[in-house]
C-alpha atoms as a PDB file:
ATOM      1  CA  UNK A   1      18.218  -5.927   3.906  1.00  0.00           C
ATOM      2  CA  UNK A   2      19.511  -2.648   4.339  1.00  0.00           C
ATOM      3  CA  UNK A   3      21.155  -0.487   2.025  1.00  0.00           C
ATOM      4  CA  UNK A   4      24.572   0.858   1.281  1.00  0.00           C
ATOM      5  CA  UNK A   5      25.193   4.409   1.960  1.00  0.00           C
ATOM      6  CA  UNK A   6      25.293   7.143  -0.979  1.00  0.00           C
ATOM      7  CA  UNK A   7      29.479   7.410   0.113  1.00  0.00           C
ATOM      8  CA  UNK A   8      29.892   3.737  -0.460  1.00  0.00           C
ATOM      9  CA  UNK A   9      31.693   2.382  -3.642  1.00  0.00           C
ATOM     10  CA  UNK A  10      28.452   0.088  -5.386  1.00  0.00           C
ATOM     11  CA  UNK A  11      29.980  -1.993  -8.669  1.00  0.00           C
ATOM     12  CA  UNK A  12      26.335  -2.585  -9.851  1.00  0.00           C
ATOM     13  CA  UNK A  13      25.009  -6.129 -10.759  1.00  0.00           C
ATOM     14  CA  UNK A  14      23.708  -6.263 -14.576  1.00  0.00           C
ATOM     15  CA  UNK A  15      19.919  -7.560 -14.494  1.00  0.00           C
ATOM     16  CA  UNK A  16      16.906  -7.352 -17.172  1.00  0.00           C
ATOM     17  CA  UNK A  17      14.125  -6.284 -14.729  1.00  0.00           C
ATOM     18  CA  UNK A  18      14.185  -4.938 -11.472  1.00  0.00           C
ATOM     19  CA  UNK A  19      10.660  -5.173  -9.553  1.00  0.00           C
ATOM     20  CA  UNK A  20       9.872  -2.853  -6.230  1.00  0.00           C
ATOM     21  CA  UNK A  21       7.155  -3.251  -4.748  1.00  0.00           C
ATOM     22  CA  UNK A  22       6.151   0.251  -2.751  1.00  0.00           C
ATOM     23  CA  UNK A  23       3.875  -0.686  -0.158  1.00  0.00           C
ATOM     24  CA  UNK A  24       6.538  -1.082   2.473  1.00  0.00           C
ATOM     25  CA  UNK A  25       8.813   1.939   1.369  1.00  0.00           C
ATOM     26  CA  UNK A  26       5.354   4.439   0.858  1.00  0.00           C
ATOM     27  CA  UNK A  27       4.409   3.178   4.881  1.00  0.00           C
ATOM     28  CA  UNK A  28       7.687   4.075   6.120  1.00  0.00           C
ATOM     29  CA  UNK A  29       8.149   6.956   4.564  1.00  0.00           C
ATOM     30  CA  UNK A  30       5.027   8.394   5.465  1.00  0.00           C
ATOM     31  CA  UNK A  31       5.275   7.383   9.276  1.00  0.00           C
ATOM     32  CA  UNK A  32       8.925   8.768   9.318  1.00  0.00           C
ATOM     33  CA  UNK A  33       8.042  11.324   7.030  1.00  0.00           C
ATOM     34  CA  UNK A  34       7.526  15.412   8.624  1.00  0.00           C
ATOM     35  CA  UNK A  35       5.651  15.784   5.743  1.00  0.00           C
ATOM     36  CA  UNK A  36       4.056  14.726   2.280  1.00  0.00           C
ATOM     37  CA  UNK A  37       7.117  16.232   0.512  1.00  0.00           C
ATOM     38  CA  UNK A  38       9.785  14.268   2.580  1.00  0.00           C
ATOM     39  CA  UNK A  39       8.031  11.178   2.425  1.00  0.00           C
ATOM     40  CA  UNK A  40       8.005  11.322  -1.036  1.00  0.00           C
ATOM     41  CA  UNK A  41      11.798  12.537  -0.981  1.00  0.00           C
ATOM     42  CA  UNK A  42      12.433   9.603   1.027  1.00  0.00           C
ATOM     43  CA  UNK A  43      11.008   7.031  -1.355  1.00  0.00           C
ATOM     44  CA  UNK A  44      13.113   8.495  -4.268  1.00  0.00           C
ATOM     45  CA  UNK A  45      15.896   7.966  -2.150  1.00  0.00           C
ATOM     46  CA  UNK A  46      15.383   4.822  -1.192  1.00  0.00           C
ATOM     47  CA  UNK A  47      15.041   3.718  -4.904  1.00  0.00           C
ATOM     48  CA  UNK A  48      17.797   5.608  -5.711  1.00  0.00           C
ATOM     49  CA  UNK A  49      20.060   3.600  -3.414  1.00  0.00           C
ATOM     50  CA  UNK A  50      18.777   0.426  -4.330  1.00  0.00           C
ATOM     51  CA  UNK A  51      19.117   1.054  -8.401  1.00  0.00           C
ATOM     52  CA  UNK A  52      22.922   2.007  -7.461  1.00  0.00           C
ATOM     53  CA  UNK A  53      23.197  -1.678  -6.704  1.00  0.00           C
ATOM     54  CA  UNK A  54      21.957  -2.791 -10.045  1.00  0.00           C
ATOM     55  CA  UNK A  55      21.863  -1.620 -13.366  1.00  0.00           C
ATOM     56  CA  UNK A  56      18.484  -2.852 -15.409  1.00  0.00           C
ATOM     57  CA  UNK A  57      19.325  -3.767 -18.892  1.00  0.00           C
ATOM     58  CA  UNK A  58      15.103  -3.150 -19.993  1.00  0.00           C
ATOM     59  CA  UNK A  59      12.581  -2.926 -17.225  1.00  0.00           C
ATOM     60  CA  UNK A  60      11.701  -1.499 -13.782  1.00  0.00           C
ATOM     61  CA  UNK A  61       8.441  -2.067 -11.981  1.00  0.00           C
ATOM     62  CA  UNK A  62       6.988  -0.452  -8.969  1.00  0.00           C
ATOM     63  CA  UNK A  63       3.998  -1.654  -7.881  1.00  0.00           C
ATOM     64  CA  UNK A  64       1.331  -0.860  -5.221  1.00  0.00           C
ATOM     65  CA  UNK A  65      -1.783  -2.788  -4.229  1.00  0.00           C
ATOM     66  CA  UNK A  66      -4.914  -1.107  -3.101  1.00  0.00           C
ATOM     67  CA  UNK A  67      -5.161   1.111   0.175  1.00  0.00           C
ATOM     68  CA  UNK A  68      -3.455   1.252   3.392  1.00  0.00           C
ATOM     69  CA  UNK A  69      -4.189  -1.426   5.401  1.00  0.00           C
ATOM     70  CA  UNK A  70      -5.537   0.932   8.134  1.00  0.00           C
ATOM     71  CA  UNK A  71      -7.916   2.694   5.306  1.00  0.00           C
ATOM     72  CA  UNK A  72      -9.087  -0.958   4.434  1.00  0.00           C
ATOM     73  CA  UNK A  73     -10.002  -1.601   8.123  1.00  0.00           C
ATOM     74  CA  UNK A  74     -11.947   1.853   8.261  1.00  0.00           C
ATOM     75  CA  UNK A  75     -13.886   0.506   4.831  1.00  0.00           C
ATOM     76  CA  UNK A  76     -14.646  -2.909   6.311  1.00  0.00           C
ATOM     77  CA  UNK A  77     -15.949  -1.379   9.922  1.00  0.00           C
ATOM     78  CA  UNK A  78     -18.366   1.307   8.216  1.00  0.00           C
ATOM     79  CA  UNK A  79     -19.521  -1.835   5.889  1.00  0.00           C
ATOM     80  CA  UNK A  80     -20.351  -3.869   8.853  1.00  0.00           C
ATOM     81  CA  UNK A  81     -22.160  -0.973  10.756  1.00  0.00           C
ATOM     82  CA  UNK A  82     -24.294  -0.303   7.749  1.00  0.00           C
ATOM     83  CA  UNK A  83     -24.937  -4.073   7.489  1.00  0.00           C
ATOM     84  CA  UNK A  84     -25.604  -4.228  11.065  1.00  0.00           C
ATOM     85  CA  UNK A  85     -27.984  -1.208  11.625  1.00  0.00           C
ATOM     86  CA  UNK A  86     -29.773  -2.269   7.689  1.00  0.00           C
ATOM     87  CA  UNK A  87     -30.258  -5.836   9.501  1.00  0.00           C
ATOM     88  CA  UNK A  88     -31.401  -4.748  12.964  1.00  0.00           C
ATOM     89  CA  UNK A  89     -34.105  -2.478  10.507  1.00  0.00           C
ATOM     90  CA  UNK A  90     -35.399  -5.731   9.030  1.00  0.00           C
ATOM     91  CA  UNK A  91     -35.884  -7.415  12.795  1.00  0.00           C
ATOM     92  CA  UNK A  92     -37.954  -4.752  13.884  1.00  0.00           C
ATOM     93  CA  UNK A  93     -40.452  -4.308  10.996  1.00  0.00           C
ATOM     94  CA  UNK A  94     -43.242  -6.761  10.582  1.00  0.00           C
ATOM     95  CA  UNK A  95     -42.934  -9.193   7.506  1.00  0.00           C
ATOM     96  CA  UNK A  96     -46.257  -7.581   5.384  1.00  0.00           C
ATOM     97  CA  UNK A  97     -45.333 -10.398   3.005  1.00  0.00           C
ATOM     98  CA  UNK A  98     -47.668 -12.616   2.451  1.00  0.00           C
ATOM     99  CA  UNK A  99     -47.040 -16.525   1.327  1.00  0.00           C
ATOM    100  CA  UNK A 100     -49.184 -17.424  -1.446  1.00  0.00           C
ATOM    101  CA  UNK A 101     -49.466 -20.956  -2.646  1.00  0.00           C
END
């Protein structure tokens, strides 16, 4: 949904809690974003605009969860190499065990 513009006349909604959740505003600010400063300029304003729409009689949340999706992908392909090269290890060394029974 977008947003109204700063100019535009906003009678704001009463509400108890207001809940954001980041992850989508943080990603397109930073891929907009010139920089780390106008990304986070850009996220201010974006919750600016929004909070002109309602007014929060106790509580507002913002929430992120975990890393980037990108930075989770990076995490998951280094696990699987390391599990990859640890298990081609264990195919080429001889088993010294020895079954006892």
């Amino acid at each position: 949904t977008a947003l109204p513009r700063e100019n535009s006349e906003i009678t704001p909604r009463d509400v108890d809690v207001v809940a954001f959740d980041l992850n989508s505003l943080v990603h397109n600010a930073l891929r907009n974003a010139r920089d780390e400063d106008q990304a986070i300029a850009m996220v201010f304003q974006m919750l600016h605009s929004a909070l002109r729409q309602v007014q929060p009689r106790t509580t507002v949340v913002l929430a992120l969860d975990g890393a980037a999706p990108i930075a989770k992908l990076e995490t998951q392909r280094k696990r699987r190499a390391t599990s990859s090269r640890r298990d081609e290890r264990k195919k080429s060394k001889p088993d010294t065990r020895t079954n006892k029974r």
